[in-house]
Protein backbone atom coordinates (compact mmCIF):
# COMPACT_ATOMS: atom_id res chain seq x y z
CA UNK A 1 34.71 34.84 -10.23
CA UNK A 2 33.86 31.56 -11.73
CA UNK A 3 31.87 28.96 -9.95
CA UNK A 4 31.01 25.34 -10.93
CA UNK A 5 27.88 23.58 -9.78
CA UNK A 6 28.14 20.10 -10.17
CA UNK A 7 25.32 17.48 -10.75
CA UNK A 8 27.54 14.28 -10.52
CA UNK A 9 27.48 11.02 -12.10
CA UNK A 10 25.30 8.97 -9.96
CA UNK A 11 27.06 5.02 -10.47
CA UNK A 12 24.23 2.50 -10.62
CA UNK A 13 23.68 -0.30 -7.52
CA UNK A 14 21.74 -3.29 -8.61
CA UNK A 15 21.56 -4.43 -5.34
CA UNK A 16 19.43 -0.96 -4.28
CA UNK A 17 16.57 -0.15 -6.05
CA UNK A 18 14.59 2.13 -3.47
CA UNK A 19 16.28 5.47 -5.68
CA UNK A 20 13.33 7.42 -4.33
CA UNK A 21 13.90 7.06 -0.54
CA UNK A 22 18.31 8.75 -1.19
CA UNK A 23 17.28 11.05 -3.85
CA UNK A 24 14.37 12.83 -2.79
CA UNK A 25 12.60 14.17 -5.94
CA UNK A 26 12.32 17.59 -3.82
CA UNK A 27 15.89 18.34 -4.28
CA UNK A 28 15.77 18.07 -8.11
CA UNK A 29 15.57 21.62 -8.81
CA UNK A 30 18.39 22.89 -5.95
CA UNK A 31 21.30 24.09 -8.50
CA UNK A 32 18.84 25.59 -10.77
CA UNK A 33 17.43 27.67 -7.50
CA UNK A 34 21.02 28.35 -6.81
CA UNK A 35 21.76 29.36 -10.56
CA UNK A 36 19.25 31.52 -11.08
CA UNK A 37 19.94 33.05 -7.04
CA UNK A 38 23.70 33.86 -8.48
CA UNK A 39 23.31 35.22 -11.58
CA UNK A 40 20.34 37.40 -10.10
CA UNK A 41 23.23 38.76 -7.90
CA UNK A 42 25.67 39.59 -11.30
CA UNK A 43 28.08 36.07 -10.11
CA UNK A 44 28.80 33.91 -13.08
CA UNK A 45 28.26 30.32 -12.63
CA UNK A 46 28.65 27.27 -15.19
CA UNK A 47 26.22 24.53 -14.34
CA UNK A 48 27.72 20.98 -15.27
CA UNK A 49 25.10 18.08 -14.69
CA UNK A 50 27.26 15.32 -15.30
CA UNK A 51 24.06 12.74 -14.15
CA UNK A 52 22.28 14.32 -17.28
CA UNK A 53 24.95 13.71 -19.52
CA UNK A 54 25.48 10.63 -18.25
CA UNK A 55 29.07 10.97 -17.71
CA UNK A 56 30.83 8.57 -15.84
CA UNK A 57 33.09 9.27 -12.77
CA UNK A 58 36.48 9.49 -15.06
CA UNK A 59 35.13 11.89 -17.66
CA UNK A 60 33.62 14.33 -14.92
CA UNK A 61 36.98 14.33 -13.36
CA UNK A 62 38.56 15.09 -16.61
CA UNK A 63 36.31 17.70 -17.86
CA UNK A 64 36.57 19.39 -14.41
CA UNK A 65 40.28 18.91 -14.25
CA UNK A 66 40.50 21.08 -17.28
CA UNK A 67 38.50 24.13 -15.88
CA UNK A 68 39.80 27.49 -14.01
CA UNK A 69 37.39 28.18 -11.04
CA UNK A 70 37.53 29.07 -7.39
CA UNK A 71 34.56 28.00 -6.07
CA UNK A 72 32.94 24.08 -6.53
CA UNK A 73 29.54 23.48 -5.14
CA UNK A 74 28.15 19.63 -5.48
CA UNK A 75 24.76 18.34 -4.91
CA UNK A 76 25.80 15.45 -2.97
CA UNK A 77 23.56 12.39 -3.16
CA UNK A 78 24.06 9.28 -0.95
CA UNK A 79 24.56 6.47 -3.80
CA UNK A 80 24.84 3.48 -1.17
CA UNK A 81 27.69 1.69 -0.92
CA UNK A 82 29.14 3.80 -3.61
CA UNK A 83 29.24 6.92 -1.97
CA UNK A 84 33.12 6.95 -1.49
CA UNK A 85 33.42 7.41 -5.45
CA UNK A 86 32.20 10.79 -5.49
CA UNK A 87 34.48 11.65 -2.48
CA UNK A 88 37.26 10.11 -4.44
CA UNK A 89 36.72 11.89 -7.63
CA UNK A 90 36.46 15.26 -5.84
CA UNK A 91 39.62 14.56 -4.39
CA UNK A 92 41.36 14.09 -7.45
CA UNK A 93 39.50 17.30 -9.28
CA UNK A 94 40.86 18.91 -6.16
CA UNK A 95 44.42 17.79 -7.14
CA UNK A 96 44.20 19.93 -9.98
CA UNK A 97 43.51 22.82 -8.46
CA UNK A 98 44.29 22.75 -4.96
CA UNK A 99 43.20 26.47 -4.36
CA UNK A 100 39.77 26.00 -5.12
CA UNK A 101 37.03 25.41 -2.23
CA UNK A 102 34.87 22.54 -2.44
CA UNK A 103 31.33 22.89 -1.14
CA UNK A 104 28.62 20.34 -0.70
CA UNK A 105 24.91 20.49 -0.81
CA UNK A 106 21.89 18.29 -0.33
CA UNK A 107 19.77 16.21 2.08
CA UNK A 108 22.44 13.97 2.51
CA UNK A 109 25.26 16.12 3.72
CA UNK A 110 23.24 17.97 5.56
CA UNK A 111 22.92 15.24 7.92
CA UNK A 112 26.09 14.01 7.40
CA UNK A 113 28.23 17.45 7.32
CA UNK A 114 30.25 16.39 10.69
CA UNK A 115 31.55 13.23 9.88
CA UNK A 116 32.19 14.26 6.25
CA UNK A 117 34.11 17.78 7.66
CA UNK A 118 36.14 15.25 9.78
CA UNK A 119 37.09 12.52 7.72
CA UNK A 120 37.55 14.30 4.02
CA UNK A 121 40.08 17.65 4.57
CA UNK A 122 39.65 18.17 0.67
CA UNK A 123 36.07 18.89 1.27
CA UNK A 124 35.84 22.82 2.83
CA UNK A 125 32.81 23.50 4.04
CA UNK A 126 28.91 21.99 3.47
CA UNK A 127 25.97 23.57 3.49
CA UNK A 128 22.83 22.51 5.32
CA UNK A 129 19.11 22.84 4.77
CA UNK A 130 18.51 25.59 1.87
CA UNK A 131 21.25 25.92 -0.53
CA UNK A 132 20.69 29.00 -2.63
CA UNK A 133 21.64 32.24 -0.11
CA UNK A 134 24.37 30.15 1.83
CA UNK A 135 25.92 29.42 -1.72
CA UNK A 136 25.69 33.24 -2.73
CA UNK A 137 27.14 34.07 0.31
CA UNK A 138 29.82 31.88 0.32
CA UNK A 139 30.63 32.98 -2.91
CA UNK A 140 30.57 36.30 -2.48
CA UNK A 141 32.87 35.42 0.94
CA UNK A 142 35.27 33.45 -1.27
CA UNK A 143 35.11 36.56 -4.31
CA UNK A 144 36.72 39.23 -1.62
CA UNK A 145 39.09 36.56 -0.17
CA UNK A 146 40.79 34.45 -2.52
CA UNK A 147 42.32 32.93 0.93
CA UNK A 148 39.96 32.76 3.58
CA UNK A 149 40.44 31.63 6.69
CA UNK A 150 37.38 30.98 9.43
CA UNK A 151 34.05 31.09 7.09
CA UNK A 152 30.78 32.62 9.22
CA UNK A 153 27.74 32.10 7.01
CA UNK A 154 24.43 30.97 8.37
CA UNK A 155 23.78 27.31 6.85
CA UNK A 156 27.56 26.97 6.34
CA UNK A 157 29.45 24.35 8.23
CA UNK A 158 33.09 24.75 8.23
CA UNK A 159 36.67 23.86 9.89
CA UNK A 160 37.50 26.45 12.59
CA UNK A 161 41.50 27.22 12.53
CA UNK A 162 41.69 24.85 15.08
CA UNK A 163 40.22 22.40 12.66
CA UNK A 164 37.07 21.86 14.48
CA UNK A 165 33.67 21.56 12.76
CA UNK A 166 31.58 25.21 13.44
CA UNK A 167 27.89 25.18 12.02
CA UNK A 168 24.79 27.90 12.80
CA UNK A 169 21.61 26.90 11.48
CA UNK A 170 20.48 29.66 8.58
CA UNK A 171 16.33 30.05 8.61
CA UNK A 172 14.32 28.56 6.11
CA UNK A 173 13.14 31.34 3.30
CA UNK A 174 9.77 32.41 4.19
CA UNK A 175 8.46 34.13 0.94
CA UNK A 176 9.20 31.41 -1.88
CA UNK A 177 7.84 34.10 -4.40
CA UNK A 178 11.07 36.27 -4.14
CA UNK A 179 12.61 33.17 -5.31
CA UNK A 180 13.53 33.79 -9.27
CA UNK A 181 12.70 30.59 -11.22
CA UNK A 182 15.43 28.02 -11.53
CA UNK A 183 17.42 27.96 -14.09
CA UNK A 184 17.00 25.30 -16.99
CA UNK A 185 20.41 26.04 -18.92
CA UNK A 186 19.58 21.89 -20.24
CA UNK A 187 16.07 21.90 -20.96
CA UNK A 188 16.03 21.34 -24.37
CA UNK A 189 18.20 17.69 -23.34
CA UNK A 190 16.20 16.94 -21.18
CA UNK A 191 12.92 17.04 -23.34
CA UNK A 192 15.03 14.88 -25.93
CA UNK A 193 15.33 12.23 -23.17
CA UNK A 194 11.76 12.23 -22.39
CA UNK A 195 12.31 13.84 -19.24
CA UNK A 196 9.51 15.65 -17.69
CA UNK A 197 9.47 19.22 -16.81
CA UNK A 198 9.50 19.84 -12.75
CA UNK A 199 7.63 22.73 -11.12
CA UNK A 200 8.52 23.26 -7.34
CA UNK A 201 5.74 24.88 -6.03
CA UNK A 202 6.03 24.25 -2.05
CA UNK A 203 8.86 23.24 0.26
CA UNK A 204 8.55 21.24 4.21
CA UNK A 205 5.30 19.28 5.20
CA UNK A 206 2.27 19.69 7.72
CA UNK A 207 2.97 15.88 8.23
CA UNK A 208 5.22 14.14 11.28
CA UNK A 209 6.26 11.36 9.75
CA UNK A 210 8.67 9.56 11.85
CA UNK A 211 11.01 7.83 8.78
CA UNK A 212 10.82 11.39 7.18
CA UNK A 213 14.01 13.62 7.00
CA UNK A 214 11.88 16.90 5.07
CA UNK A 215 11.34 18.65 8.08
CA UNK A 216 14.75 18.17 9.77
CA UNK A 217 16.12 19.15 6.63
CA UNK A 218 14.34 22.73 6.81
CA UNK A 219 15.44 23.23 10.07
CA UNK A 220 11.33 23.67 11.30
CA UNK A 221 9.60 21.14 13.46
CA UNK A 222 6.29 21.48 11.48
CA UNK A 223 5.79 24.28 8.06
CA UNK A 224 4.92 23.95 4.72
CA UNK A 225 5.55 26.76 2.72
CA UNK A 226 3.78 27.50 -0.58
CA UNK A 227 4.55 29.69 -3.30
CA UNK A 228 1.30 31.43 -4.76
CA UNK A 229 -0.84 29.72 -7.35
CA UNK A 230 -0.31 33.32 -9.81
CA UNK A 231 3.58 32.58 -8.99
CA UNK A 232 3.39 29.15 -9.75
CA UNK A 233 1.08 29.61 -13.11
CA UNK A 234 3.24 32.09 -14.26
CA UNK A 235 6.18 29.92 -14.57
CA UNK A 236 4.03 27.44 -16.42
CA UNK A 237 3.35 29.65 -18.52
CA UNK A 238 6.39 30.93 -19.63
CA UNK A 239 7.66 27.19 -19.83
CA UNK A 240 4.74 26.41 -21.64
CA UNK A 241 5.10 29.46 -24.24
CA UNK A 242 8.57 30.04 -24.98
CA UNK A 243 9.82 26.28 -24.81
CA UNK A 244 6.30 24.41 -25.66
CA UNK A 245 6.33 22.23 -22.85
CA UNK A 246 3.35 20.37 -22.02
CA UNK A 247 4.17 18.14 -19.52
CA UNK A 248 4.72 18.82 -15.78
CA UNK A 249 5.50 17.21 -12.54
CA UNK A 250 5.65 19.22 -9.13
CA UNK A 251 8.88 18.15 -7.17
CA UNK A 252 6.85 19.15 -3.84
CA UNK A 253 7.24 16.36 -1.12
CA UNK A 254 2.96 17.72 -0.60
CA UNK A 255 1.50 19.59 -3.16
CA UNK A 256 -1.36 20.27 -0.99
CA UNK A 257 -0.79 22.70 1.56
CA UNK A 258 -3.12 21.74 5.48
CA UNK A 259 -6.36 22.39 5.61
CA UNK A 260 -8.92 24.20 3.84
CA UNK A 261 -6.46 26.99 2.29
CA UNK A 262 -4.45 24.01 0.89
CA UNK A 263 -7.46 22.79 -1.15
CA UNK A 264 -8.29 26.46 -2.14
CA UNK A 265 -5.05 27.38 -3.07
CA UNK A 266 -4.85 23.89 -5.37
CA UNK A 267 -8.30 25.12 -6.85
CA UNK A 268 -7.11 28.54 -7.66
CA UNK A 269 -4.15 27.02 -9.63
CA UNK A 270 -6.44 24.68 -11.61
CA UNK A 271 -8.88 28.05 -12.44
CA UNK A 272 -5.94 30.10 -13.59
CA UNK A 273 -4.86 27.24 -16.32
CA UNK A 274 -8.29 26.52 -17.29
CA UNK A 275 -8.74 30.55 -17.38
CA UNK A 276 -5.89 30.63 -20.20
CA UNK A 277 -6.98 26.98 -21.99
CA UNK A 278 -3.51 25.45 -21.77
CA UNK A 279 -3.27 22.07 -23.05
CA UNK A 280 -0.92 20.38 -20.48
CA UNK A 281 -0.32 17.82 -18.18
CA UNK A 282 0.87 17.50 -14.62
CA UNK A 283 1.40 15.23 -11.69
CA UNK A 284 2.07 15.77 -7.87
CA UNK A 285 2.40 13.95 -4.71
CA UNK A 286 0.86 14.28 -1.75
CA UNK A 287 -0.79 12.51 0.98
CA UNK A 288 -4.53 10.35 1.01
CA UNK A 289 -6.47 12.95 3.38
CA UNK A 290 -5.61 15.34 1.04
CA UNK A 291 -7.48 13.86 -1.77
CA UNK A 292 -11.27 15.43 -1.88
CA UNK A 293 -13.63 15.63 -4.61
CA UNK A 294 -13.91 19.38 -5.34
CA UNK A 295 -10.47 20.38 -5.75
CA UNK A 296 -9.44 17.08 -7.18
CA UNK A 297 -12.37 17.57 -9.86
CA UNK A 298 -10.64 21.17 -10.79
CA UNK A 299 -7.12 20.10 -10.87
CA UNK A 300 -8.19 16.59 -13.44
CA UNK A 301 -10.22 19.12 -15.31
CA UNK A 302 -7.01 21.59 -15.56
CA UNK A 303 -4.64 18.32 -16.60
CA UNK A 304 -3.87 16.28 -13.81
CA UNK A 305 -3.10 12.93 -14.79
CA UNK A 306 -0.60 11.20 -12.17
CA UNK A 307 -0.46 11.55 -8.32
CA UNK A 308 2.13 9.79 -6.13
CA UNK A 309 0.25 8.52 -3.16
CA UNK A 310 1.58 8.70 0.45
CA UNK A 311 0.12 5.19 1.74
CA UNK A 312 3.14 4.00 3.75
CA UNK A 313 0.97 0.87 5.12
CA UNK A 314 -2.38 -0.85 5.09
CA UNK A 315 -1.93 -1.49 8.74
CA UNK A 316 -3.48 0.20 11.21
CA UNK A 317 -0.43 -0.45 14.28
CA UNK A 318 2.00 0.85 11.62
CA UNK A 319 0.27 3.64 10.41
CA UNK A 320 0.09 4.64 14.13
CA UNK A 321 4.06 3.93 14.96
CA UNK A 322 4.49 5.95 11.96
CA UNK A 323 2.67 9.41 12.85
CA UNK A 324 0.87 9.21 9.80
CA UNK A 325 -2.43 10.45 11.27
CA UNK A 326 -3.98 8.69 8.54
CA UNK A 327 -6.08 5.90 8.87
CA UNK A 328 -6.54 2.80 6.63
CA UNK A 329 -9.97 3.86 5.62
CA UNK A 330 -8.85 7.10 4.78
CA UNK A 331 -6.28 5.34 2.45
CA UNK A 332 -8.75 3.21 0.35
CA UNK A 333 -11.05 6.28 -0.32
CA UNK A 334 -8.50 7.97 -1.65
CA UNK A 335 -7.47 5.26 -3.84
CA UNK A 336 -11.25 4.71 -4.97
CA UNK A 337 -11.58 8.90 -5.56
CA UNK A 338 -7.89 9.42 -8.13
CA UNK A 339 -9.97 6.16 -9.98
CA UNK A 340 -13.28 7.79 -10.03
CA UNK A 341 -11.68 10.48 -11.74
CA UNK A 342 -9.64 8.21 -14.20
CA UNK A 343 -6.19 8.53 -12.63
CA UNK A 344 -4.47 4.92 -11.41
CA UNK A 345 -2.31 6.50 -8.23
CA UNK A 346 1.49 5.28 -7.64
CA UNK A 347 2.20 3.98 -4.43
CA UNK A 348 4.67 5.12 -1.44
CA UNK A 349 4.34 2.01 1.07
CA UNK A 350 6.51 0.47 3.25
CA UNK A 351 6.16 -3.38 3.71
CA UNK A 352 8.66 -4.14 6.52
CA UNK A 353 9.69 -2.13 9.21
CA UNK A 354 11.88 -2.37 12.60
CA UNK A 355 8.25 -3.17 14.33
CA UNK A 356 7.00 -5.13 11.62
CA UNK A 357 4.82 -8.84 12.63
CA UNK A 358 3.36 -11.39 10.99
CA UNK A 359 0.45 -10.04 11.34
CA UNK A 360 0.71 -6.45 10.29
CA UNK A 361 2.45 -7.77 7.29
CA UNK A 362 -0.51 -10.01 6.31
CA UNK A 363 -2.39 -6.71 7.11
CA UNK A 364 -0.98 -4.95 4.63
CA UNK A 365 -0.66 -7.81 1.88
CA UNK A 366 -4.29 -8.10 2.29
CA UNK A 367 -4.55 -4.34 1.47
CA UNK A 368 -2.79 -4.41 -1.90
CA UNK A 369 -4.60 -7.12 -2.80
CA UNK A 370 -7.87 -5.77 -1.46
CA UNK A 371 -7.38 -2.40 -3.89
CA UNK A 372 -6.28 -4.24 -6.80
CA UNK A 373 -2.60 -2.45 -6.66
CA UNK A 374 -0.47 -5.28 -7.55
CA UNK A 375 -1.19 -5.93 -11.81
CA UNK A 376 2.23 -4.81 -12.85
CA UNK A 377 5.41 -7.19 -11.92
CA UNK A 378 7.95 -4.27 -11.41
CA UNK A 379 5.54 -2.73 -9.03
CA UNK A 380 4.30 -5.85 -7.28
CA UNK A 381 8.29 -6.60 -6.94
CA UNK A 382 8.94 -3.43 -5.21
CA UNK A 383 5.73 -2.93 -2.55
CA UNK A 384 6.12 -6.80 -1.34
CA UNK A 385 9.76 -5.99 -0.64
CA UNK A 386 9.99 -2.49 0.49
CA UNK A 387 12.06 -2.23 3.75
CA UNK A 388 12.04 0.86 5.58
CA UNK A 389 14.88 2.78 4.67
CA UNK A 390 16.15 4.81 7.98
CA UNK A 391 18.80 7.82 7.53
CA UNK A 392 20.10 10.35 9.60
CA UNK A 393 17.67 13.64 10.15
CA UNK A 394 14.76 11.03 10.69
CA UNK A 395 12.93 10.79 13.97
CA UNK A 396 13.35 6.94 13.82
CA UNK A 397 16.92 7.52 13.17
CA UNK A 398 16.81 9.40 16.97
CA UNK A 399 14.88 7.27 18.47
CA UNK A 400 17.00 3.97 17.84
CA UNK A 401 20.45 5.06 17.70
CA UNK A 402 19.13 6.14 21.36
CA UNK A 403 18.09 2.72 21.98
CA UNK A 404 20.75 0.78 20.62
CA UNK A 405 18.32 -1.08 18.61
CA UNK A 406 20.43 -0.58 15.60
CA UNK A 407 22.86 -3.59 14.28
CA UNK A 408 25.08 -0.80 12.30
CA UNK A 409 25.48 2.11 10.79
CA UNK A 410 26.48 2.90 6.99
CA UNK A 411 29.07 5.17 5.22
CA UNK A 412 29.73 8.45 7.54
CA UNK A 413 26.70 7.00 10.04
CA UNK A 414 24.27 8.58 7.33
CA UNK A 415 22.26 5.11 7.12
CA UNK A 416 21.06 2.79 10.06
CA UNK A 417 20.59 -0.92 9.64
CA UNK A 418 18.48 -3.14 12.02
CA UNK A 419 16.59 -6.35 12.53
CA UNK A 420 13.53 -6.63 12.61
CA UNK A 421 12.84 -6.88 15.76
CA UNK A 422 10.21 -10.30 15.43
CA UNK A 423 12.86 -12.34 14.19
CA UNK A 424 10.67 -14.48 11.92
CA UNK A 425 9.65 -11.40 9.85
CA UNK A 426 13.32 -10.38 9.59
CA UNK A 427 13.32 -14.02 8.18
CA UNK A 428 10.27 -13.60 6.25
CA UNK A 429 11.89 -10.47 4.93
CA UNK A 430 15.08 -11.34 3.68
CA UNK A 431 13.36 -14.30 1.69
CA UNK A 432 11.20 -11.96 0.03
CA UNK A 433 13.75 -9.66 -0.96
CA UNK A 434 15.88 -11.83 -2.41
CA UNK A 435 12.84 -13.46 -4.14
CA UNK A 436 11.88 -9.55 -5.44
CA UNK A 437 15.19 -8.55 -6.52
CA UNK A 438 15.98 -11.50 -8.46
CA UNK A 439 12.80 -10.38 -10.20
CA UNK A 440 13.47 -6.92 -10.36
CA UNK A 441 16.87 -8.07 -11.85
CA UNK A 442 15.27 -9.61 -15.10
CA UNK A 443 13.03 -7.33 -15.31
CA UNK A 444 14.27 -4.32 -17.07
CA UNK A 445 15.14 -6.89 -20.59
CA UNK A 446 11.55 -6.72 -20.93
CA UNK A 447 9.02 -4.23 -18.74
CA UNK A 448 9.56 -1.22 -16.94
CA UNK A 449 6.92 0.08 -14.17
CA UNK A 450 5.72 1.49 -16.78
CA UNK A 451 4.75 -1.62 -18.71
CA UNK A 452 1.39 -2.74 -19.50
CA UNK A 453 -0.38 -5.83 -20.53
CA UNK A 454 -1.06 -4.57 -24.06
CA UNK A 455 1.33 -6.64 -25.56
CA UNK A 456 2.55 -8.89 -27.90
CA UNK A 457 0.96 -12.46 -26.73
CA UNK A 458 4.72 -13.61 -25.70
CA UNK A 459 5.38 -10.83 -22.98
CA UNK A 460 1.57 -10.45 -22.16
CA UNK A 461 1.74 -14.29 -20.53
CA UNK A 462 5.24 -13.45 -18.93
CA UNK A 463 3.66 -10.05 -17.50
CA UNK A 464 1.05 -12.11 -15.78
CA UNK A 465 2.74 -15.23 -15.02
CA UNK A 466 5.81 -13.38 -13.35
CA UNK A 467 3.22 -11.36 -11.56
CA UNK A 468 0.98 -14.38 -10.33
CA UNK A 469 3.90 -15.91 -8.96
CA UNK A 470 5.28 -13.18 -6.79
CA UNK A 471 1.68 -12.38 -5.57
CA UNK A 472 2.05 -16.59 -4.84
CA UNK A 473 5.09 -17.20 -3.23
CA UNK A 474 4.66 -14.54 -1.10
CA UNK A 475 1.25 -15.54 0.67
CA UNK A 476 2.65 -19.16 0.62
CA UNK A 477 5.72 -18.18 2.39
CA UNK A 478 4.56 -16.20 4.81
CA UNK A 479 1.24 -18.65 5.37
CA UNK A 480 4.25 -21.25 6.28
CA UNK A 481 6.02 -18.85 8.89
CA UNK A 482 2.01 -18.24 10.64
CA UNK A 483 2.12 -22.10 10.43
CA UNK A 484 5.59 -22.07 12.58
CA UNK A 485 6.99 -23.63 9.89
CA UNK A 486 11.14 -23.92 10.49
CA UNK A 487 12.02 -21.29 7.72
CA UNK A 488 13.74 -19.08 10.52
CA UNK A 489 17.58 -20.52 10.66
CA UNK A 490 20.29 -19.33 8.74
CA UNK A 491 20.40 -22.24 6.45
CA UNK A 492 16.53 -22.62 6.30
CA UNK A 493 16.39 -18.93 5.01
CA UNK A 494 19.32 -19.28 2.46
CA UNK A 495 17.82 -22.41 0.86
CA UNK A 496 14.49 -21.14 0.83
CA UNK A 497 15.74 -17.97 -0.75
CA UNK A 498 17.59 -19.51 -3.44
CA UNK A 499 14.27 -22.01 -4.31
CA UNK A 500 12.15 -18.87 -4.66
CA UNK A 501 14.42 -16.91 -6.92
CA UNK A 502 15.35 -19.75 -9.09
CA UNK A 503 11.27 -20.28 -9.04
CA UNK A 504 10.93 -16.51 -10.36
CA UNK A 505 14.04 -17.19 -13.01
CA UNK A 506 12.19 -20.18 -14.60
CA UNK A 507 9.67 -18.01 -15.57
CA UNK A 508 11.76 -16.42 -18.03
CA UNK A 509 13.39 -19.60 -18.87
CA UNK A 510 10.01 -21.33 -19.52
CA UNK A 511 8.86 -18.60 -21.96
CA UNK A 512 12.02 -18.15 -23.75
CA UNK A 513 11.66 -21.95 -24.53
CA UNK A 514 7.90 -21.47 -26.08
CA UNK A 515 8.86 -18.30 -28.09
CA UNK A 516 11.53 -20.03 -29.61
């Protein structure tokens, strides 16, 4: 039987730019998982990644049109206010071949798989929580019954024949070492793009994190589940030797598994590539109590050479509302640690959320500035911006769709949207956002996050200057709303907003003038 995993085309939203928060980087390796989980079982499958390949919507439809297969299994991703495109170009590779059963996988229609059942009939079934042994079960379901009526797989929700959504909940696996290694049918693209090599080496989280869906997603209140340091070296290893890749990233949502076993466990890693002396590189995220000198010593001295830091806040009320169990000492040490040991952290932090005040937001302003985090523009734009993003799965999501304290919800009630419930930091907020994204929209002509001040003269001043004056028009602005300044009426906010961004855009204008 022939089955079809599709990556698809993911369009671009200028007006979003929080990618990380809808496209969790621990789902990046689910169709190789549930590649590899096939073709262990003898099932041939045809992996199209139609992101990679950067085709858009009408090409994938074409190329898909023009295939023979049964079974189609997508890993849907909620692309904003754009989601409806991928439900319209299933639908018309569906008209093509109207015998063939569309699946979807993923965080987001996990959470969504009800409404989606309900409102798309060319969409047959979805799975939730871990793809790989609902897919080879549905697969070998739909192989023995080319027409199938009622589908009963665990982690498979389905229409009933009275067209009713059914769903049971399938386990999370246990032993991630009887997992075979994902497939990589597109490596060798994906090193010509620059792309860097992922290693999943844990799935879940010890942490409670109320705007987290990881958890949910598993189907577990509270485990993290690691595969063994020998299992995880090995694949290196094999990555390393037979396709000379030297650069790694682990997808894990937190590397470090609780406690002291976590630690050891990380050490044990870091001993078993310094045992061998490979030369690579590698990156992780996890969260700041998990950063300690001994293991982090080992794991710099085996290659590590980026970590993704959990903050969420400088605030101590926030970091509280959030179940973080973290504190905002515990934050800075681990900030001053990674740069002890020569490694300059990337930040997860969330500026403004549905609690947010004045003051917890000049709390955590103070922070950044404090730790010396804001020196690059694209960064700055995105940390004095960040909203908390709230989807379905999420304990926040529970809590205030209980409370009504919602204004609406999004495409197939996957995302919630609120006010701020202080009503001058909603105001605050949506001057600062549209002060950040006009930034953000100028600057990929020039700088990435990526950028650095090492450049020519011209785009070193407009690195700073652009810089200085987000850093500046943020403290100003929200020094005027402390000051009860009248900046909180529709008009107020729109005029403001527009004198901010235009103050951002002249920065570009100004140095376009002197380099001509």
């Amino acid at each position: 039987m022939s089955i079809v995993l599709l990556e698809p085309p993911r369009p671009q939203n200028h007006n979003r730019f929080e990618d990380v928060v809808n496209a969790p980087l621990s789902a990046c390796l689910f169709t190789g998982y549930i590649a590899s989980v096939l073709r262990e079982h003898k099932i041939t499958v045809e992996v199209v990644n139609a992101h990679l390949y950067d085709w858009p919507i009408e090409q994938t439809i074409t190329q898909l049109s023009n295939k023979s297969f049964l079974l189609l299994c997508v890993h849907t991703v909620y692309l904003w206010e754009r989601t409806q495109n991928v439900f319209d170009m299933l639908s018309a590779i569906k008209s093509s071949n109207k015998a063939m059963h569309i699946n979807l996988y993923g965080y987001y229609p996990t959470f969504a798989h009800k409404k989606i059942l309900e409102d798309f009939p060319h969409i047959d079934s979805v799975t939730t929580g871990e793809p790989e042994f609902t897919a080879l079960e549905l697969a070998q379901h739909i192989s023995q019954n080319r027409a199938p009526d009622e589908i009963h797989i665990p982690g498979l929700a389905s229409r009933n024949n009275q067209g009713n959504v059914v769903f049971s909940p399938r386990p999370p696996v246990q032993d991630l070492d009887q997992l075979p290694y994902p497939d990589r049918q597109d490596i060798d693209l994906y090193k010509k793009k620059g792309i860097v090599t992922y290693i999943q080496g844990s799935r879940g989280c010890y942490g409670h994190c109320t705007f987290c869906y990881l958890n949910p997603f598993y189907g577990q209140v509270n485990l993290w589940r690691g595969r063994s340091a020998k299992n995880i070296f090995d694949e290196i290893l094999k990555l390393h030797t037979e396709h000379s890749i030297e650069n790694f990233y682990f997808s894990d949502a937190n590397f470090f598994g609780p406690g002291k076993p976590g630690k050891e466990r990380a050490v044990t890693l870091a001993e078993l590539i310094l045992a061998h002396d490979l030369d690579i590189r590698f990156g992780f995220e996890c969260r700041a109590n998990d950063i300690e000198e001994y293991s982090l010593s080992r794991l710099v001295m085996a290659g590590l050479t980026n970590v993704f830091l959990g903050l969420e806040s400088g605030d101590t009320a926030s970091l509280k509302r959030f179940k973080k169990y973290t504190t905002v000492d515990e934050n800075k040490q681990a900030i001053q640690l990674l740069r002890d040991y020569g490694i300059e952290p990337t930040f997860g932090f969330i500026m403004f959320e549905p609690n947010s005040t004045l003051e917890s937001v000049r709390n955590n302003f103070e922070f950044l500035q404090e730790m010396g985090i804001m020196t690059n523009p694209a960064v700055t734009a995105h940390l004095l911006h960040h909203r908390q993003t709230i989807f379905a799965g999420t304990p926040d999501y529970q809590s205030m769709t209980r409370e009504a304290t919602c204004t609406d919800t999004s495409f197939k009630n996957y995302e919630l949207f609120y006010k701020i419930k202080d009503p001058k930091v909603e105001a605050f907020s949506e001057i600062i956002s549209n002060v950040c994204r006009a930034a953000l929209s100028l600057l990929p002509k020039t700088f990435t996050c990526e950028s650095n001040a090492s450049k020519a003269g011209f785009e070193s001043n407009l690195f700073d200057t652009l810089n200085n004056t987000l850093i500046a028009i943020f403290e100003k602005t929200l020094s005027d709303f402390d000051a009860n300044r009248n900046l909180d009426n529709p008009d107020a906010i729109r005029n403001t907003s527009q004198k901010l961004a235009h103050e951002v855009e002249t920065v570009f204008g100004k140095q376009s003038v002197v380099s001509d």
